[in-house]
N, C-alpha and C. Protein backbone atom coordinates (compact mmCIF):
# COMPACT_ATOMS: atom_id res chain seq x y z
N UNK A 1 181.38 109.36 167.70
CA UNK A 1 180.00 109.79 167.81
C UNK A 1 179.11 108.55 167.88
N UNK A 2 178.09 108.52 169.05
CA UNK A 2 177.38 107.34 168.92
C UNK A 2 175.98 107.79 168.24
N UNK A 3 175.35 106.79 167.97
CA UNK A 3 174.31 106.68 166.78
C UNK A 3 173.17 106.07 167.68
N UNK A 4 172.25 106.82 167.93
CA UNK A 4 170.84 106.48 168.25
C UNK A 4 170.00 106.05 167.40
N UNK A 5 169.34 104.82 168.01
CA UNK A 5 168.35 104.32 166.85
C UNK A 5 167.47 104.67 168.35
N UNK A 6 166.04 104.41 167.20
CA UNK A 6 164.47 104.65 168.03
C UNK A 6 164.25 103.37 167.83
N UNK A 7 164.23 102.04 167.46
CA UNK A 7 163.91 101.10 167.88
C UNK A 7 164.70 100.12 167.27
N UNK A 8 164.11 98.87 167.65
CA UNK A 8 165.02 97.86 166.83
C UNK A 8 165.18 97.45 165.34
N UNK A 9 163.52 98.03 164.96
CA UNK A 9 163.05 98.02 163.60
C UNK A 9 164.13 99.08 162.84
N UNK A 10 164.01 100.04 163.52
CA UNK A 10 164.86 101.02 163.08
C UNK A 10 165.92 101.01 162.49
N UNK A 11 166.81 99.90 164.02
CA UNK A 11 168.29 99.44 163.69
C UNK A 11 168.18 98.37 162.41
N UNK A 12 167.21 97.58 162.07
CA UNK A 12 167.35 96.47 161.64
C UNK A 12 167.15 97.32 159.86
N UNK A 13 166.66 98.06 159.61
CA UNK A 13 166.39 99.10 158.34
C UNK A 13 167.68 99.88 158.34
N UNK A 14 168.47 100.38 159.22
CA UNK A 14 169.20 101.22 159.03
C UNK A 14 170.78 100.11 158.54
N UNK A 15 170.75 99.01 159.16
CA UNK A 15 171.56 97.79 159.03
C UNK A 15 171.23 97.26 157.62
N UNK A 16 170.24 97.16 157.22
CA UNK A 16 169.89 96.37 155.85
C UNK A 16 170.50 97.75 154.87
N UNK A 17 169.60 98.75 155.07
CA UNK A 17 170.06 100.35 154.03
C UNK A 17 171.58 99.89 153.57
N UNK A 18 172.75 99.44 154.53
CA UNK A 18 173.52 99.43 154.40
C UNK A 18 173.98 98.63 153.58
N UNK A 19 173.58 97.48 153.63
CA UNK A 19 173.59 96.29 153.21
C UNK A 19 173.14 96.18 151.40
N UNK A 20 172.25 96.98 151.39
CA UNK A 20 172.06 97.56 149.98
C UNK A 20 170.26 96.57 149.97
N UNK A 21 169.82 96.64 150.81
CA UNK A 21 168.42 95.29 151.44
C UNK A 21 167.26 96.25 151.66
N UNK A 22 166.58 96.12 151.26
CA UNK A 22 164.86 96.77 151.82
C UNK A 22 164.20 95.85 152.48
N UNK A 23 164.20 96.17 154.22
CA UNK A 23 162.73 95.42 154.59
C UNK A 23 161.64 95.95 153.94
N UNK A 24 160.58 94.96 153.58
CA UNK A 24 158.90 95.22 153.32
C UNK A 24 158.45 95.60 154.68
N UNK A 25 157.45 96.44 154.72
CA UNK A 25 156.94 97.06 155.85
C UNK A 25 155.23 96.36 155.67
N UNK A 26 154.76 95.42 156.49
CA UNK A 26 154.11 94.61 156.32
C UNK A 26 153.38 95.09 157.51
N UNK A 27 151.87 95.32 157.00
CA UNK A 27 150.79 95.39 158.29
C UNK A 27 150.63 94.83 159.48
N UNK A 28 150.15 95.47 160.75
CA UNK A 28 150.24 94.18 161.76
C UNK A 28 149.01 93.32 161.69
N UNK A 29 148.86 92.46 162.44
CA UNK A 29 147.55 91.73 162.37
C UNK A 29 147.28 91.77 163.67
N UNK A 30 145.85 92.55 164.15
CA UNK A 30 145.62 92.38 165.40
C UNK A 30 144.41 90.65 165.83
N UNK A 31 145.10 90.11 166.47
CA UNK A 31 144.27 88.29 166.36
C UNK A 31 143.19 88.92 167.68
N UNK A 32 141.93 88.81 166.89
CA UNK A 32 140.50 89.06 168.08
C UNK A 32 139.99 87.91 168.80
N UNK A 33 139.29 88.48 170.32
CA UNK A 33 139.42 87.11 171.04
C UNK A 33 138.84 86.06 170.41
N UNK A 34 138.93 85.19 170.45
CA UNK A 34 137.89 83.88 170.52
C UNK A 34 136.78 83.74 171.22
N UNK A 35 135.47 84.32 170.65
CA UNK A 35 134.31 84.31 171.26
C UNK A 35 133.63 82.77 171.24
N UNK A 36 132.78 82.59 172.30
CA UNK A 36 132.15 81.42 172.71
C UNK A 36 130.85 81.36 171.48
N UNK A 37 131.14 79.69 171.32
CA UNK A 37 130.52 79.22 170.20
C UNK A 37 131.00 79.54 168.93
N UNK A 38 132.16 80.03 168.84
CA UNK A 38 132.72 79.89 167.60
C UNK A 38 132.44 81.41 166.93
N UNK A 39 132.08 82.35 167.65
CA UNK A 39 131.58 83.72 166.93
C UNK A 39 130.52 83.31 166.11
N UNK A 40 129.56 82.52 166.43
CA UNK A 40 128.49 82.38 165.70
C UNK A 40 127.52 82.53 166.16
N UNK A 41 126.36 83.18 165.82
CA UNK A 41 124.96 83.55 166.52
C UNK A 41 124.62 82.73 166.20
N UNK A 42 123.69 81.99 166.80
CA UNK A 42 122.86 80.99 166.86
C UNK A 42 121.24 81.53 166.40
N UNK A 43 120.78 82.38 167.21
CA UNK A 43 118.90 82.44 166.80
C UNK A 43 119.15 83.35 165.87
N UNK A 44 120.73 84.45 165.11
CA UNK A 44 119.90 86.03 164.54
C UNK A 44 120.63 85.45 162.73
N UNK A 45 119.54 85.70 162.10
CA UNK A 45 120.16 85.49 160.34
C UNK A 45 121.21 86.48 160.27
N UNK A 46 120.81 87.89 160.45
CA UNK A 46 121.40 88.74 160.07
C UNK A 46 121.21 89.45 158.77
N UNK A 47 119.98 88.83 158.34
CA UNK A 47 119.71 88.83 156.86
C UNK A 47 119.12 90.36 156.68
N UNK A 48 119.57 90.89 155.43
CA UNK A 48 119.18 92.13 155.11
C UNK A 48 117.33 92.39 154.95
N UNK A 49 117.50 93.99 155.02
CA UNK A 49 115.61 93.50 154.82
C UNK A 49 115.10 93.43 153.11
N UNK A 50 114.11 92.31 153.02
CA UNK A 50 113.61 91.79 152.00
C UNK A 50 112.62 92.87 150.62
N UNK A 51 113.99 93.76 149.90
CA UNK A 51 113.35 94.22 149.01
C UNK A 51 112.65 95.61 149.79
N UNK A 52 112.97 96.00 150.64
CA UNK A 52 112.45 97.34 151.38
C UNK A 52 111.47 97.59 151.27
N UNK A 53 110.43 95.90 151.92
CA UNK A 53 108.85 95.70 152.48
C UNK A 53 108.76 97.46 153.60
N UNK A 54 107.33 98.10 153.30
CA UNK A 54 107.53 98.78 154.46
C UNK A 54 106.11 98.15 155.17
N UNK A 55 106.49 98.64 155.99
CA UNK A 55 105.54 98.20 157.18
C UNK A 55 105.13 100.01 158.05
N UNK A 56 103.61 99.97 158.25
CA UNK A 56 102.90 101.17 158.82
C UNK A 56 102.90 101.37 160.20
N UNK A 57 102.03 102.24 161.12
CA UNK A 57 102.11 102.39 162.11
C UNK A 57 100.82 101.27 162.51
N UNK A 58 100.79 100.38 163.74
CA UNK A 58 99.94 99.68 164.31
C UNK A 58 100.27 98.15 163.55
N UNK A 59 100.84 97.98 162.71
CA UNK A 59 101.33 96.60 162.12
C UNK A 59 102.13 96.12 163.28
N UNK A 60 101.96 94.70 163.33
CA UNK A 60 103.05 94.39 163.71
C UNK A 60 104.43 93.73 163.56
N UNK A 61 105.40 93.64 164.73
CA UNK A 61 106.39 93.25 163.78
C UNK A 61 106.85 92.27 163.54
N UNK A 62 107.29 91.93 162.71
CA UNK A 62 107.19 90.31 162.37
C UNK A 62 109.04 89.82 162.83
N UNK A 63 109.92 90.32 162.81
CA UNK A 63 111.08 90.27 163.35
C UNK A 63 111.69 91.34 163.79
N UNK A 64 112.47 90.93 164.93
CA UNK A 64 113.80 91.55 165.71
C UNK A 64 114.39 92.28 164.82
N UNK A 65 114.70 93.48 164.72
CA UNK A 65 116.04 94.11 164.37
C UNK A 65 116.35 95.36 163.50
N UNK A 66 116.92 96.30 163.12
CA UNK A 66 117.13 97.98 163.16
C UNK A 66 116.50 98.03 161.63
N UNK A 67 115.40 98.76 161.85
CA UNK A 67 114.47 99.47 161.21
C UNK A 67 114.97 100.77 160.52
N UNK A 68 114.62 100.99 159.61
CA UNK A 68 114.38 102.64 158.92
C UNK A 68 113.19 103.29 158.99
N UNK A 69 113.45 104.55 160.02
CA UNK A 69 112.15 105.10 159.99
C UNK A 69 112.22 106.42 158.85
N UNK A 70 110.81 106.02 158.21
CA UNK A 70 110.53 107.53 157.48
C UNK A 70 109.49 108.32 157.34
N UNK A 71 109.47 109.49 157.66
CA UNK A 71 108.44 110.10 158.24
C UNK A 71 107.82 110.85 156.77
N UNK A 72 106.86 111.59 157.14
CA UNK A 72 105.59 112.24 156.28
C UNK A 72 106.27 113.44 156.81
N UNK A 73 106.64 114.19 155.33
CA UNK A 73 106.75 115.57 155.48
C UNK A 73 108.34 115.49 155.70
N UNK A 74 108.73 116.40 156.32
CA UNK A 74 109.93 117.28 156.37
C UNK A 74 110.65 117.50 158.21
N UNK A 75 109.24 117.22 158.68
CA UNK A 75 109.97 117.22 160.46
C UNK A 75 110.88 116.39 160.81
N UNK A 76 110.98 115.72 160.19
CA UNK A 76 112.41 114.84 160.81
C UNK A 76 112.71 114.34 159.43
N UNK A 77 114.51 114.08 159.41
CA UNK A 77 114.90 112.90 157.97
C UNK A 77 115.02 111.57 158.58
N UNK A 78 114.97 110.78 157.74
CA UNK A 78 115.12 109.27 158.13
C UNK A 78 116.35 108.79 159.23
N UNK A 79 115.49 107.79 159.98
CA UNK A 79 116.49 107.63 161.40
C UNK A 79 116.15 106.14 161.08
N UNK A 80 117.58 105.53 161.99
CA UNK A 80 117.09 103.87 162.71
C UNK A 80 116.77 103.64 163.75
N UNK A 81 116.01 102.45 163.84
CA UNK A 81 115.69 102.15 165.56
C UNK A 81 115.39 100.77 165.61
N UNK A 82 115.72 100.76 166.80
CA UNK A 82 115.55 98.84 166.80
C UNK A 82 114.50 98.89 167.45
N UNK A 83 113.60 97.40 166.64
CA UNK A 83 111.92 97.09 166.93
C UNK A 83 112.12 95.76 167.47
N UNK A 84 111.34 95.57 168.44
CA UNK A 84 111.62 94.30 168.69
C UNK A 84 110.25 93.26 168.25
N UNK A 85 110.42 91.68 168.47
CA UNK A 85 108.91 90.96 167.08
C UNK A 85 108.02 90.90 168.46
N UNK A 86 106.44 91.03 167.98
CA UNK A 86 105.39 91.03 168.09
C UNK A 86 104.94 92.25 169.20
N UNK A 87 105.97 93.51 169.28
CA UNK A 87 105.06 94.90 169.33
C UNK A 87 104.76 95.69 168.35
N UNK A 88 104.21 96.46 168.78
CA UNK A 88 103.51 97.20 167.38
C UNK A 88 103.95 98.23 166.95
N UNK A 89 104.50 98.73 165.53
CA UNK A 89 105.00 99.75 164.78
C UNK A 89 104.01 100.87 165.65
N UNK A 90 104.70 101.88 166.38
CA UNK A 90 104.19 103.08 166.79
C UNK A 90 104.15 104.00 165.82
N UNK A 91 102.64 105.24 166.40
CA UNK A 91 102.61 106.23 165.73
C UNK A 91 103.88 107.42 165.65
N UNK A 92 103.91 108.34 164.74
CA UNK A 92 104.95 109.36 165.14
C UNK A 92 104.26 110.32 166.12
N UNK A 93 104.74 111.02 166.77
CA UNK A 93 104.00 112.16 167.65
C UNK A 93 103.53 113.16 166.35
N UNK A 94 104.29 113.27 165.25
CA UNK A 94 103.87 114.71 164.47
C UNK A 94 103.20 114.27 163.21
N UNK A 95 103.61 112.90 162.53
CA UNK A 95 102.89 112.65 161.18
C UNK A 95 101.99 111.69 161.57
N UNK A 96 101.68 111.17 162.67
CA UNK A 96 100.88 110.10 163.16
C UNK A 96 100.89 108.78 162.24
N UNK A 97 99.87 108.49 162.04
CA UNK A 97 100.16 107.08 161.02
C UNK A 97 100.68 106.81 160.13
N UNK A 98 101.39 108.03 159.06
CA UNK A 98 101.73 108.32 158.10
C UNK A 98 102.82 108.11 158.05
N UNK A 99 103.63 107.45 159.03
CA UNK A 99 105.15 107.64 159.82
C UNK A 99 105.27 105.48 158.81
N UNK A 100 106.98 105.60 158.11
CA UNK A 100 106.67 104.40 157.46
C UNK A 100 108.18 103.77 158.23
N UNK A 101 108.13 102.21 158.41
CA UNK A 101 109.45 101.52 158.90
C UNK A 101 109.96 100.36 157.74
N UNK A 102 111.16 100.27 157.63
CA UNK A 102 111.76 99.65 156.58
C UNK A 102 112.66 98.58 157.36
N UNK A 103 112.76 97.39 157.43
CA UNK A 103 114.08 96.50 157.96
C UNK A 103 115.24 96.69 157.08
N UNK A 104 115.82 97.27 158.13
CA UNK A 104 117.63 97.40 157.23
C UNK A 104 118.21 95.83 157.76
N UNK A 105 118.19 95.36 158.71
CA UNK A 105 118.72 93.72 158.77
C UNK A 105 118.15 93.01 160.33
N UNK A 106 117.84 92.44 160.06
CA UNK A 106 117.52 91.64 162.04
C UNK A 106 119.09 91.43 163.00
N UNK A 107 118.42 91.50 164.01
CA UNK A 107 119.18 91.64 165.15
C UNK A 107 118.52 91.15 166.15
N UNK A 108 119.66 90.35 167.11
CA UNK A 108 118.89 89.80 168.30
C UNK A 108 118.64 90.47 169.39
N UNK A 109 117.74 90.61 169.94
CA UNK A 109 117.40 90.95 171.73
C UNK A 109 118.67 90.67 172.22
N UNK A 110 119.01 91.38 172.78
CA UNK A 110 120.09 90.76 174.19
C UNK A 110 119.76 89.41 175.08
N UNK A 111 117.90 89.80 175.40
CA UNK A 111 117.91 88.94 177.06
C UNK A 111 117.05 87.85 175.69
N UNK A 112 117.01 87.65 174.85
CA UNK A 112 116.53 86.76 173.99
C UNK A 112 117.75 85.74 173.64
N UNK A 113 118.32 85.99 173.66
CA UNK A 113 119.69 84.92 173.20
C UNK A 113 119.74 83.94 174.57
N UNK A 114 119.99 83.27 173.85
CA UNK A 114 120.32 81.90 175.30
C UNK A 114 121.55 82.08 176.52
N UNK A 115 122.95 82.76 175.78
CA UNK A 115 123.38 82.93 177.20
C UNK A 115 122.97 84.47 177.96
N UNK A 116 122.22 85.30 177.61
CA UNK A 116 121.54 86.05 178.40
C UNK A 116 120.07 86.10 179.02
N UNK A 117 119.49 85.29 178.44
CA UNK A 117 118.37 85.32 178.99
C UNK A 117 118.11 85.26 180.48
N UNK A 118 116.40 86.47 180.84
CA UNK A 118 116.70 86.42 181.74
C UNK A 118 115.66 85.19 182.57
N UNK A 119 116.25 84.62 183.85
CA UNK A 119 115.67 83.40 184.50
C UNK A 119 114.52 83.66 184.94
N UNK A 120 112.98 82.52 184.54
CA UNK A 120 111.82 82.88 184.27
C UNK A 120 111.36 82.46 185.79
């Protein structure tokens, strides 16, 4: 009678079993590419937001990056959205000014980063 193994791992466990041996079954490691510049952003901190400053509608914004919005009342629950620096915190359509934004952490523009920017 011949003996099917499903792989080599297989054979090599079913060979040790014998042997009176346990392979350890050890995680794989998937190795991610090597991004340019070292995987390092250059212009974005990344830094969390400072003590959950809020900021109103018509303020403006003082940095790049995904906001907490929270509204007045009950029409909507809290959402994120990315703001980008020096436009202005918009009204809500339903709580109007009353509508509040929180920085959860900065983030860069796309065409703001140096290898995307676009040519002026």
């Amino acid at each position: 009678m011949k003996t099917v193994y499903k792989s080599t791992a297989h054979l090599m466990n079913m060979q040790t079993r014998r042997q009176g041996l346990w392979l350890e079954e050890r995680p794989l490691r998937r190795r991610l590419p090597k991004l340019k510049g070292g995987g390092k952003s250059r212009s974005h901190s990344g830094e969390q937001g400072r003590g959950g400053q809020i900021f109103g509608a018509g303020e403006t914004v003082k940095q790049t990056g995904i906001y907490e919005v929270v509204h007045d009342g009950e029409h909507r629950s809290a959402h994120e959205v990315v703001m980008l620096r020096d436009d202005a915190f918009p009204p809500c359509d339903t709580c109007n000014a009353r509508v509040r934004f929180r920085l959860i952490r900065t983030a860069p523009y796309i065409f703001q980063d140096e290898d995307f920017e676009e040519p002026e």
